[in-house]
Protein backbone atom coordinates (compact mmCIF):
# COMPACT_ATOMS: atom_id res chain seq x y z
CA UNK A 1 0.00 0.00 0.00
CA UNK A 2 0.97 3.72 -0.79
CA UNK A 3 2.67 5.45 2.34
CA UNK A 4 -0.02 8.11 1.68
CA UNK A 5 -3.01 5.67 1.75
CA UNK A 6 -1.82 4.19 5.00
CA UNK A 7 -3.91 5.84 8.08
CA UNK A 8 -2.43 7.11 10.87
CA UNK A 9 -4.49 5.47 13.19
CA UNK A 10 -6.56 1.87 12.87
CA UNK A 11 -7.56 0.21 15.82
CA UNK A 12 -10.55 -1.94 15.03
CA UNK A 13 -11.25 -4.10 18.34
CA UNK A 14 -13.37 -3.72 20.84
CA UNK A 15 -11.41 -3.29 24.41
CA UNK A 16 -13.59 -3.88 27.82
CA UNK A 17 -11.80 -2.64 30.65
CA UNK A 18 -13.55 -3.30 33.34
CA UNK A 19 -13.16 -5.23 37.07
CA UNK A 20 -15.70 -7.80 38.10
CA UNK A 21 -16.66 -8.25 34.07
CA UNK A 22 -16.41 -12.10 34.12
CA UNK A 23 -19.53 -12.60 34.57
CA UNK A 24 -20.14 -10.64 31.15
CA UNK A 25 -18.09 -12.73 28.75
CA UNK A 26 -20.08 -14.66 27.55
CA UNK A 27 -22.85 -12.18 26.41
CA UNK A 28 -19.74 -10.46 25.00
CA UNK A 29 -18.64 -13.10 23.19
CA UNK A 30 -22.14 -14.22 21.95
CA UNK A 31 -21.81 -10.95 19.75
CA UNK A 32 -19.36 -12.54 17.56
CA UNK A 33 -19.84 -16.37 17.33
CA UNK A 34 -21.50 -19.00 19.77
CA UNK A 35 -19.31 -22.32 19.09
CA UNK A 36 -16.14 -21.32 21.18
CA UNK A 37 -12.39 -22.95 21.60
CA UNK A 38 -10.57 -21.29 24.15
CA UNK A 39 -6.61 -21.80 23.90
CA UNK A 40 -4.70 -22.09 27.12
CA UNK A 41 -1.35 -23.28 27.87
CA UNK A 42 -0.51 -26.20 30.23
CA UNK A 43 1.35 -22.96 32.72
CA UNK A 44 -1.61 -20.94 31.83
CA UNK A 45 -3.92 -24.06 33.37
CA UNK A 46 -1.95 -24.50 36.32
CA UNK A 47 -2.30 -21.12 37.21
CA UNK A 48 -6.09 -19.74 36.24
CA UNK A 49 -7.68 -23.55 36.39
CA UNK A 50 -10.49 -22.16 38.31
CA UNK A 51 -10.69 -18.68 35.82
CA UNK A 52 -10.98 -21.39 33.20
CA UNK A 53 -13.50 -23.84 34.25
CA UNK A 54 -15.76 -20.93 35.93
CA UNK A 55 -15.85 -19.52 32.18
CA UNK A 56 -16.39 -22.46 30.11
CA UNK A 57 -19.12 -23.47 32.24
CA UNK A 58 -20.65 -19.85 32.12
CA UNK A 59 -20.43 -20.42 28.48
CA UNK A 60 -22.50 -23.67 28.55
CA UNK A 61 -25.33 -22.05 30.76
CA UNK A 62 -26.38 -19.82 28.44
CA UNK A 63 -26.49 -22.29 25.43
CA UNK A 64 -22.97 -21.81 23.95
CA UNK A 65 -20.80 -24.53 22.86
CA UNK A 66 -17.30 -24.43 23.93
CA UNK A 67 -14.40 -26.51 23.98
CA UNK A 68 -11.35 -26.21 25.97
CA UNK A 69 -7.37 -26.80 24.16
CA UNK A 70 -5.47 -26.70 26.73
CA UNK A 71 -2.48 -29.04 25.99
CA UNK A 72 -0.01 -26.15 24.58
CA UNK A 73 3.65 -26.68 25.79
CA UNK A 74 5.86 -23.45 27.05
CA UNK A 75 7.54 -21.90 24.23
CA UNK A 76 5.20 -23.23 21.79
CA UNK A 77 6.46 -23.83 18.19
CA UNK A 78 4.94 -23.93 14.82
CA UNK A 79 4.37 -27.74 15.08
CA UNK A 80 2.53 -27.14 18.50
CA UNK A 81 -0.26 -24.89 16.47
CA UNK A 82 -0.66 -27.23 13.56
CA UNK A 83 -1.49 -29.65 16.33
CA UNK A 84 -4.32 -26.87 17.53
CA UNK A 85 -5.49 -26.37 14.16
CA UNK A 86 -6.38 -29.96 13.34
CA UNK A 87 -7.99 -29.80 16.48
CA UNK A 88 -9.41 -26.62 15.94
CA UNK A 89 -10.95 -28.28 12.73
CA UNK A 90 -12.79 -31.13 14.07
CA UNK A 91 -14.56 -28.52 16.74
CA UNK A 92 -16.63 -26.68 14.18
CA UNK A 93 -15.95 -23.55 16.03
CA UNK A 94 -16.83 -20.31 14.36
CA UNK A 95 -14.56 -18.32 17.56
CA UNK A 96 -11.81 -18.41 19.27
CA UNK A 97 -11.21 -17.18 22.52
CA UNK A 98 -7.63 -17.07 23.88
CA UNK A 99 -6.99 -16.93 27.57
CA UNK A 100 -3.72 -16.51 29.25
CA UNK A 101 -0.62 -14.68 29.15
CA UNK A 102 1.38 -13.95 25.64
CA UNK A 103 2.46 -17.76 24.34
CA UNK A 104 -1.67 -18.96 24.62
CA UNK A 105 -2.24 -15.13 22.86
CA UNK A 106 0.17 -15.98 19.85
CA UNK A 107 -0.76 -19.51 19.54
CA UNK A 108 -4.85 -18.27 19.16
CA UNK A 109 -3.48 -15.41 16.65
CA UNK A 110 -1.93 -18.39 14.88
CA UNK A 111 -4.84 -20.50 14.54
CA UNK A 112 -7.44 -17.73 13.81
CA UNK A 113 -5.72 -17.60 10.71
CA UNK A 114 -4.80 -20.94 9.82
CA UNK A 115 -8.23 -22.46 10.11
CA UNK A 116 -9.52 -21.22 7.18
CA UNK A 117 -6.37 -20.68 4.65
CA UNK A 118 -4.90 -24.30 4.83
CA UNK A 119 -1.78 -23.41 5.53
CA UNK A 120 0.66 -25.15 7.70
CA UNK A 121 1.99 -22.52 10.70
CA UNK A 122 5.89 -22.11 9.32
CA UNK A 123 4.38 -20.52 5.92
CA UNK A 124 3.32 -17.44 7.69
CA UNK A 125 6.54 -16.34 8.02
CA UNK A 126 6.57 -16.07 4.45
CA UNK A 127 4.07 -13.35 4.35
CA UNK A 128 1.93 -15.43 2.19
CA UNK A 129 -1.54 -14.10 0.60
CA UNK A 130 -4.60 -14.99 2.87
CA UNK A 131 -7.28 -15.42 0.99
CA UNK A 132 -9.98 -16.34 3.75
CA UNK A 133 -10.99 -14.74 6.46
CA UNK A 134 -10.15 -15.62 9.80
CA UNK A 135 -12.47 -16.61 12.38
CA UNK A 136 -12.74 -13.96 15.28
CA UNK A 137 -10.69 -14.18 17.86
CA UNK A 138 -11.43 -12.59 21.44
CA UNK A 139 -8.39 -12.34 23.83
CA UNK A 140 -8.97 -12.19 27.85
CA UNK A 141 -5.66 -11.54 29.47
CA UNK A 142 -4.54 -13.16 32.84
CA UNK A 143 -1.56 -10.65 32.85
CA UNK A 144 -0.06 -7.57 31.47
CA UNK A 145 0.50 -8.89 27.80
CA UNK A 146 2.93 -5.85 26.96
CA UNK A 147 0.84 -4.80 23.99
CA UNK A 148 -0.12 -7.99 22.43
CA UNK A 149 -3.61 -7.77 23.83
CA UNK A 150 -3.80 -5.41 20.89
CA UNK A 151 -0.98 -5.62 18.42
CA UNK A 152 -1.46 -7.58 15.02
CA UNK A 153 1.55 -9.11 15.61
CA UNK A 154 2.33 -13.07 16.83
CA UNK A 155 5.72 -14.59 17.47
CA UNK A 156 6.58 -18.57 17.73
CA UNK A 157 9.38 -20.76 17.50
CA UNK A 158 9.73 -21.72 14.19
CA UNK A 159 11.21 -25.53 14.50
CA UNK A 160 12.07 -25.17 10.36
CA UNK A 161 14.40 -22.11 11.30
CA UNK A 162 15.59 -23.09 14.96
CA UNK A 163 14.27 -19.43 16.07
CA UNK A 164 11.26 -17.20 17.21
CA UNK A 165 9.86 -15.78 13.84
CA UNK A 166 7.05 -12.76 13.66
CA UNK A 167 4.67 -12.63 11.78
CA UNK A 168 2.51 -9.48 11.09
CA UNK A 169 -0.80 -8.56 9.33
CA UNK A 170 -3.69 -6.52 9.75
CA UNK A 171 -5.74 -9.78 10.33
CA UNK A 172 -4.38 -10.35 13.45
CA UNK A 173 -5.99 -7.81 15.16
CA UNK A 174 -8.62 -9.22 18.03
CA UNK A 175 -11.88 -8.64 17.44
CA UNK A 176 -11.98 -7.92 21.02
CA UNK A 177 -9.87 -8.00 24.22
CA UNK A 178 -11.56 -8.27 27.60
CA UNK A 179 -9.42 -6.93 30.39
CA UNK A 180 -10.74 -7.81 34.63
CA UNK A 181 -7.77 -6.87 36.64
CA UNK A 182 -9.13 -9.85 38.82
CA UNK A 183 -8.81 -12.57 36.89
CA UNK A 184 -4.52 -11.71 36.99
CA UNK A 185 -4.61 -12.39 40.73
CA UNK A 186 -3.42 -16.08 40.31
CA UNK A 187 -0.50 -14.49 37.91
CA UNK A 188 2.56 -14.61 40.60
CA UNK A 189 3.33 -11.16 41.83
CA UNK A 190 6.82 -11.41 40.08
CA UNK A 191 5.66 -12.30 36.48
CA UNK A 192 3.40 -9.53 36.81
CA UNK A 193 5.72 -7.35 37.32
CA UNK A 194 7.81 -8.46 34.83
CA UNK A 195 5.16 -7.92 32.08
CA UNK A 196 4.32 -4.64 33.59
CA UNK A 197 8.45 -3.35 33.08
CA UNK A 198 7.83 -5.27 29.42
CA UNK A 199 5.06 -2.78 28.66
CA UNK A 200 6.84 0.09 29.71
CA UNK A 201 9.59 -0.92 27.19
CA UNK A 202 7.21 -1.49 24.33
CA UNK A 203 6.07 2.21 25.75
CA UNK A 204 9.89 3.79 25.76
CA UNK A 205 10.19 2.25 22.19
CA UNK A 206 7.13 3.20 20.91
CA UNK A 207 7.68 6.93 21.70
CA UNK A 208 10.93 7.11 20.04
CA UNK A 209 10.30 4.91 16.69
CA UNK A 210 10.90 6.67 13.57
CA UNK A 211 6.74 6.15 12.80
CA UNK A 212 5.74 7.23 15.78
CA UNK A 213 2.68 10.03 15.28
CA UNK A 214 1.51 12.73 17.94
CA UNK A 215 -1.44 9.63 18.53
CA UNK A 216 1.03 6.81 19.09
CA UNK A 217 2.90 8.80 21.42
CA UNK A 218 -0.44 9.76 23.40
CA UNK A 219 -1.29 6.76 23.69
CA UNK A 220 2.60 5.85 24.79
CA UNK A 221 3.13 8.38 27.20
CA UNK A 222 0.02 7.85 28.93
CA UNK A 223 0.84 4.28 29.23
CA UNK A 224 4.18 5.39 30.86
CA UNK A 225 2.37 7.84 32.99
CA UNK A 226 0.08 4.73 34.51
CA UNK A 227 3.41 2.88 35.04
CA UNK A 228 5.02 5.34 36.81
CA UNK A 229 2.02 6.45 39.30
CA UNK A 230 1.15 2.71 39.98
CA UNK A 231 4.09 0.85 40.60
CA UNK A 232 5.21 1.58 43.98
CA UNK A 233 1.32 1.15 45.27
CA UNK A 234 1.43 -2.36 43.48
CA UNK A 235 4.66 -3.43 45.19
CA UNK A 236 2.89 -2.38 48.71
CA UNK A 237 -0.07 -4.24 47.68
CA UNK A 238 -0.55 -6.17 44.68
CA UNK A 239 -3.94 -7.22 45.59
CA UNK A 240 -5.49 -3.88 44.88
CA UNK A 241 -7.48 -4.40 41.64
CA UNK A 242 -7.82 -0.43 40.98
CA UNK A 243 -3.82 -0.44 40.58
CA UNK A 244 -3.83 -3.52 38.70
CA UNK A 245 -6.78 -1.96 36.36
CA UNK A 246 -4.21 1.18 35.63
CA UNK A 247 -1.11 -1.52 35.20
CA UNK A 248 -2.90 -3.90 32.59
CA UNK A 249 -4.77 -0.69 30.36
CA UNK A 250 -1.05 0.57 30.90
CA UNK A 251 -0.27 -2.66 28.57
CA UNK A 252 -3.42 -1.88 26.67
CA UNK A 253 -2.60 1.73 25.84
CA UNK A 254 1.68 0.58 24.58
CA UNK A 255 0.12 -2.37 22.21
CA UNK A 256 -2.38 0.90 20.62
CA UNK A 257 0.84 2.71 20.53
CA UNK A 258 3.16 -0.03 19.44
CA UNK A 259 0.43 -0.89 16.76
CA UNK A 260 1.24 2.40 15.14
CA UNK A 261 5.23 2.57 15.89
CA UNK A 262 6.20 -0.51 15.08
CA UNK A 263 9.49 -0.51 16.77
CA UNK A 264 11.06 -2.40 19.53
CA UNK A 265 14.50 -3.59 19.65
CA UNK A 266 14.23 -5.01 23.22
CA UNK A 267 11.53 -7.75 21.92
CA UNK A 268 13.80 -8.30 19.00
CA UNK A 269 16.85 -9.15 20.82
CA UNK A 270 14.71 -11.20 23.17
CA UNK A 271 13.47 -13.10 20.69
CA UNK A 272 16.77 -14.07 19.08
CA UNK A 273 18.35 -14.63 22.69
CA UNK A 274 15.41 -16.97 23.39
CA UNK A 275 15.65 -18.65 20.58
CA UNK A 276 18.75 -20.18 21.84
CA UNK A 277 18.73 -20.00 25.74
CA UNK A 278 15.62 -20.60 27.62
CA UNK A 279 15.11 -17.32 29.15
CA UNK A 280 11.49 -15.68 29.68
CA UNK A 281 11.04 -12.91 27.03
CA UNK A 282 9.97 -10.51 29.61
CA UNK A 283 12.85 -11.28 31.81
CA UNK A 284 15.32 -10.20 28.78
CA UNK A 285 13.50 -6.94 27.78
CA UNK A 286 13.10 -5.81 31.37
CA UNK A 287 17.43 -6.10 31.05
CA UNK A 288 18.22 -4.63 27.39
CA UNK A 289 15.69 -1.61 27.67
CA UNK A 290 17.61 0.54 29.37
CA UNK A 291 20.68 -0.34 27.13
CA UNK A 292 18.52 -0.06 23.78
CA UNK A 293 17.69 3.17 25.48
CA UNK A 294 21.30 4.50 25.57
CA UNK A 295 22.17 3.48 22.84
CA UNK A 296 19.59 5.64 21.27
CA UNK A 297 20.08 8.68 23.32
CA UNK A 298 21.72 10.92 20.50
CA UNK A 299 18.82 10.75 18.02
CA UNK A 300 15.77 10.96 20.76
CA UNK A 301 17.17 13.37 23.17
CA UNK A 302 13.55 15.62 23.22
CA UNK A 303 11.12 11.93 23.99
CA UNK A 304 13.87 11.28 27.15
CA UNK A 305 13.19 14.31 28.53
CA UNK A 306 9.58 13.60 28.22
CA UNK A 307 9.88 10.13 29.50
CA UNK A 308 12.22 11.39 32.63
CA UNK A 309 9.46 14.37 33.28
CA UNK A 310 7.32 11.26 33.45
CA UNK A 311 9.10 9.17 35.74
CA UNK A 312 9.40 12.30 38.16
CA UNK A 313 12.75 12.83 37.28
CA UNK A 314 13.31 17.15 38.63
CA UNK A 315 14.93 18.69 35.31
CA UNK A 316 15.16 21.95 36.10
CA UNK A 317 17.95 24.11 35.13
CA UNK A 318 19.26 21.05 33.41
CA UNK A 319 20.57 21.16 29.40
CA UNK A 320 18.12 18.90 26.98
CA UNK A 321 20.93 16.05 27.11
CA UNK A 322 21.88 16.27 30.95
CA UNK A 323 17.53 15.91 31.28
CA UNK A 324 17.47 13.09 28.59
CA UNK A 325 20.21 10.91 30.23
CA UNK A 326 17.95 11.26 33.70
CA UNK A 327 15.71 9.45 31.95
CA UNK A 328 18.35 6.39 31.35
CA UNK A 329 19.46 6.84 34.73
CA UNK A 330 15.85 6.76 35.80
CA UNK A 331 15.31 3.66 34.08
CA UNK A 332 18.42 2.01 36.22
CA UNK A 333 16.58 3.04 39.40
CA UNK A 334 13.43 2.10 38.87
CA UNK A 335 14.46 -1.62 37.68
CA UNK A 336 16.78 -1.84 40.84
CA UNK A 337 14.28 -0.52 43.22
CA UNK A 338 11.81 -3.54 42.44
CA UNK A 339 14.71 -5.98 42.42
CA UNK A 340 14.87 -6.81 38.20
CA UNK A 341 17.54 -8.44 37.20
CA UNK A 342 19.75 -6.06 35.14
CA UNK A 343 22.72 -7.73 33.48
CA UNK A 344 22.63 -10.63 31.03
CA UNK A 345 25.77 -12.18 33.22
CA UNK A 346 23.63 -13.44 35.74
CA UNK A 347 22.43 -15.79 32.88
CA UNK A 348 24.30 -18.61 31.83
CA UNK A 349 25.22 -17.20 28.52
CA UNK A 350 28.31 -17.75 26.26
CA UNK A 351 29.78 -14.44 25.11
CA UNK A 352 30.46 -16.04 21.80
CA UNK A 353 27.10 -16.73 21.47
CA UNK A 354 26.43 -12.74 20.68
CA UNK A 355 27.38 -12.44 17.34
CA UNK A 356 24.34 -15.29 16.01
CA UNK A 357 21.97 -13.84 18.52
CA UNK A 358 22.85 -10.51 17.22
CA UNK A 359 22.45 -11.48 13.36
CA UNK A 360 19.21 -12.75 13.87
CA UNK A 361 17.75 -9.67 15.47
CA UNK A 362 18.87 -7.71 13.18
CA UNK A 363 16.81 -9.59 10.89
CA UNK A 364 13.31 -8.77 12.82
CA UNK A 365 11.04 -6.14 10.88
CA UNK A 366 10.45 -4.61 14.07
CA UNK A 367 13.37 -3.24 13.99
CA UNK A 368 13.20 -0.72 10.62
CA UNK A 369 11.69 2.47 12.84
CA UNK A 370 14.77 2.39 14.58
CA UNK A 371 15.54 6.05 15.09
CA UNK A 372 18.90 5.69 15.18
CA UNK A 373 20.79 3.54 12.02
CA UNK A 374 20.60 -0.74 13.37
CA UNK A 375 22.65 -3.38 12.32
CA UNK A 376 23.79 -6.95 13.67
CA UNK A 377 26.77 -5.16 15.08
CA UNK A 378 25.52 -2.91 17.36
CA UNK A 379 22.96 -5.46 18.37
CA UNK A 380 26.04 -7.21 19.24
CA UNK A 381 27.17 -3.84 21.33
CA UNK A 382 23.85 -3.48 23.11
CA UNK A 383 24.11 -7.09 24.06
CA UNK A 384 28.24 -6.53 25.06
CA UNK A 385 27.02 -3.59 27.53
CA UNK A 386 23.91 -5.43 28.83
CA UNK A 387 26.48 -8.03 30.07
């Protein structure tokens, strides 16, 4: 498509933000389609077995069908959906309704496409044509989801390439997402979190992307601001649902913003360095942001000053780049004050082992709205200084 044909703004799902909601689903849901799979993954049932249950039966008293996949390993692969779609197949669903944190999301993205373009999973990372529509596909979030309760984006380890490959399209946009800040209570305190410092990054990355527009970066400051004002009251007591409300439409608000920006060199790299060492995603962004954020300093000195004026940072009297490198600094704090781990080193991972993980996120799309000029080689220095 034309650059000038492409809107600035396109966000057609329908978000529910609301606590005590459960009850509502599936009246919700009924809007859209009446046979339902919902997609967990084994973690995801271990955790929310109760969340699940309660809503597949609530789905069954009013006269909807609905059938529960919830056999999806961790770090699902492209084989793992093919498995769901056959599945998926037999059901004679008509939606799909994906509940958990970000591997269940992806895996449901996956298989709202598949189902109906007989493809096998690995050719989507082709980009090929879809010439079917996908079956809707609600998402109802047990955690912070750092965007991807929004973004038409999915990621999965493809077992053809031996690494996490993305796959984007306008398709893969939810027809809904249904956020209750109570159904996250059985996600542990310190995956929350986690996802939480995830969203902020998508946030950071979002505000300083070369496509960034003045609604992206509404949409990511604000997200920032709920970080900021909530965190400390979520450490004190994470079983407040109001702060968990602001924390989760934080996530919300960076996937509308990262929808538009396209840009995060955090995920990338945590991708590529999953793809070889077992390391939660979150747990690799939460260490590279504030190193993807230096490293970036030079090109998006006026968005760190608004980003440190966010955090609280005083900048008075202070020159644009002495207030821009607060917010770096600030950054730093802020992960050591709630305990993240902040160097790769405290992983066991090889050194030599940079220069492939480095190649291979340089090869992620979401990496082109870079502000400042990317290639495998400073990849490679980000990943030397998060060390």
């Amino acid at each position: 498509m034309e650059k000038s044909l492409i809107p600035e703004f396109n966000l057609p799902s329908d978000i529910f933000v609301r606590q005590d909601i459960m009850p509502e689903i599936p009246s919700i849901v009924a809007q859209y389609g009446t046979r339902v799979l919902m997609i967990s993954t084994k973690n995801d049932t271990e955790l929310h077995y109760k969340i699940i249950d309660k809503i597949s039966l609530s789905f069954k008293k009013v006269g909807m069908g609905c059938i529960v996949f919830d056999n999806i390993p961790p770090n699902p692969s492209t084989e793992d959906v093919d498995e769901v779609v056959t599945f998926a197949k037999k059901t004679n669903c008509n939606i799909i309704v994906a509940l958990g944190g970000v591997e269940a999301v992806n895996v449901a993205r996956a298989v709202s496409v598949l189902i109906s373009n007989y493809l096998f999973c690995d050719s989507l990372f082709n980009n090929p044509v879809l010439p079917n529509a996908n079956l809707p596909l609600i998402i109802i979030p047990t955690c912070p989801l750092y965007g991807f309760e929004i973004v038409p984006i999915l990621y999965l380890y493809d077992l053809v390439q031996k690494k996490h490959c993305i796959f984007s399209n306008k398709n893969l946009f939810p027809i809904a997402a249904i956020i209750d800040p109570g159904l996250s209570k059985s996600t542990p305190d310190e995956y929350f979190l986690r996802s939480v410092f995830a969203s902020l990054a998508i946030s950071i990355e979002s505000l300083i992307s070369q496509s960034n527009n003045d609604l992206s970066n509404t949409f990511a400051l604000k997200s920032l601001d709920f970080i900021f004002k909530n965190l400390a009251d979520y450490h004190n007591n994470p079983d407040n649902l109001n702060v968990r409300q602001q924390l989760e439409t934080a996530s919300v608000m960076s996937g509308i913003a990262f929808s538009v920006s396209v840009y995060s060199t955090s995920l990338a790299i945590a991708l590529s360095l999953s793809s070889i060492y077992k390391i939660d995603i979150e747990f690799i962004m939460n260490i590279i942001i504030s190193h993807v954020m230096e490293y970036n300093l030079s090109s998006s000195t006026g968005k760190y000053v608004q980003i440190a004026k966010v955090m609280g940072e005083n900048c008075r009297d202070l020159t644009v780049i002495e207030a821009a490198i607060k917010a770096v600094e600030g950054m730093r704090k802020v992960q050591n004050e709630y305990g993240l781990v902040q160097k790769l080193s405290e992983f066991e991972i090889n050194k030599n082992d940079f220069k492939p993980i480095a190649k291979i996120a340089a090869t992620y799309n979401i990496n082109d709205n870079s502000p400042k000029a990317l290639n495998a080689g400073e990849i490679e220095t980000i990943l030397a200084s998060a060390y």
